[in-house]
C-alpha atoms as a PDB file:
ATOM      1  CA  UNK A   1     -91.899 -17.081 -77.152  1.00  0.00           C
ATOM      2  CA  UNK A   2     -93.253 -14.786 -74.656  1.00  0.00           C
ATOM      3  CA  UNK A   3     -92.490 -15.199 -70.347  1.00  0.00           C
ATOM      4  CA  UNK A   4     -96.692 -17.051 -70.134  1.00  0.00           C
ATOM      5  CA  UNK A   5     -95.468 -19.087 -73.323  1.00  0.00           C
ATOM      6  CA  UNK A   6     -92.251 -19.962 -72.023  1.00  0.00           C
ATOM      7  CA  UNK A   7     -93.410 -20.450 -68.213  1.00  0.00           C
ATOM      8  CA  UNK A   8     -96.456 -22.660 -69.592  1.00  0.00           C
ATOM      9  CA  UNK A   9     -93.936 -24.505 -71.571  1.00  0.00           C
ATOM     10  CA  UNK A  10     -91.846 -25.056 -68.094  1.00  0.00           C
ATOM     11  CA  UNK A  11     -94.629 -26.508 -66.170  1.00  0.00           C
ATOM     12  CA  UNK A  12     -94.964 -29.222 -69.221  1.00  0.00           C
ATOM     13  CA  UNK A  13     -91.558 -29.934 -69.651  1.00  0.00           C
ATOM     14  CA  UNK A  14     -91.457 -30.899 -65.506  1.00  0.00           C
ATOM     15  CA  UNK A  15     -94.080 -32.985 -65.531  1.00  0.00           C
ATOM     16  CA  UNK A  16     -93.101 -34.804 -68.451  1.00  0.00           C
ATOM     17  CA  UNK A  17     -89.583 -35.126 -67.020  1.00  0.00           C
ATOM     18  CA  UNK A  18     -91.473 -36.180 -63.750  1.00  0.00           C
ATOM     19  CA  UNK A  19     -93.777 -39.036 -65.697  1.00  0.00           C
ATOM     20  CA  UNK A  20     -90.219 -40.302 -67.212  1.00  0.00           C
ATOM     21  CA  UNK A  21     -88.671 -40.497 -64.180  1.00  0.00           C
ATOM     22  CA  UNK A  22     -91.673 -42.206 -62.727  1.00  0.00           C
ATOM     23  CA  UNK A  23     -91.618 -44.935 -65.093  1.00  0.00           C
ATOM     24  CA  UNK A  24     -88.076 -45.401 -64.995  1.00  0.00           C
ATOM     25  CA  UNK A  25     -88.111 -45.828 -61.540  1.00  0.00           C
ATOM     26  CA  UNK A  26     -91.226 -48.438 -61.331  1.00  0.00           C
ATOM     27  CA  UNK A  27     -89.387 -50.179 -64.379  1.00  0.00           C
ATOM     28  CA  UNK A  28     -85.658 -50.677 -62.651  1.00  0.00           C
ATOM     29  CA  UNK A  29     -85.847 -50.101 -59.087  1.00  0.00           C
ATOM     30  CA  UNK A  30     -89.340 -49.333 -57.278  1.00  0.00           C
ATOM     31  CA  UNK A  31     -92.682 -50.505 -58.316  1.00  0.00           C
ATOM     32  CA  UNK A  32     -94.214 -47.969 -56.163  1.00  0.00           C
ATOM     33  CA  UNK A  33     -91.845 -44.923 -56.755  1.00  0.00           C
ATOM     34  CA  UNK A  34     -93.699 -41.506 -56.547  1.00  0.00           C
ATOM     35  CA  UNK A  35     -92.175 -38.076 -58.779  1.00  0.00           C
ATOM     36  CA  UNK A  36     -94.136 -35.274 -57.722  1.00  0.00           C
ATOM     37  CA  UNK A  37     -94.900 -34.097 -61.605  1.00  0.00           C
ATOM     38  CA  UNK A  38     -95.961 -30.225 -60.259  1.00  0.00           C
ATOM     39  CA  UNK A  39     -93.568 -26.772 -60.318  1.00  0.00           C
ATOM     40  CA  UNK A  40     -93.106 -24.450 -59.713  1.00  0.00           C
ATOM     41  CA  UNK A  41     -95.072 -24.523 -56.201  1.00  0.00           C
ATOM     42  CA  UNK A  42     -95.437 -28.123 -54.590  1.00  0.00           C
ATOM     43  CA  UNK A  43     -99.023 -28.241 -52.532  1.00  0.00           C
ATOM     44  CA  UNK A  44     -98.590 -28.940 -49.588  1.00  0.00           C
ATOM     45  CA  UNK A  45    -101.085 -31.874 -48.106  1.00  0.00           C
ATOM     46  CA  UNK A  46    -103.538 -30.883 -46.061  1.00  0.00           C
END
């Protein structure tokens, strides 16, 4: 695996860790709970 292979692979791996989290969240403790699912740079809003 090459650095764009393994930094690609990074990216996916957050936001499936992020999509988890989500519906763990909205399962046990918030219905409305929010992960941000992006890395490495967060937007900002604008």
């Amino acid at each position: 695996m090459d650095i764009d292979e393994l930094h690609a692979a990074q990216v996916r791996w957050r936001a499936e860790q992020a999509a988890s989290l989500q519906a763990y969240l909205r399962r046990s403790t918030n219905p409305e709970a929010v992960v941000d699912p992006n890395w490495p740079i967060i937007p900002t809003a604008e």
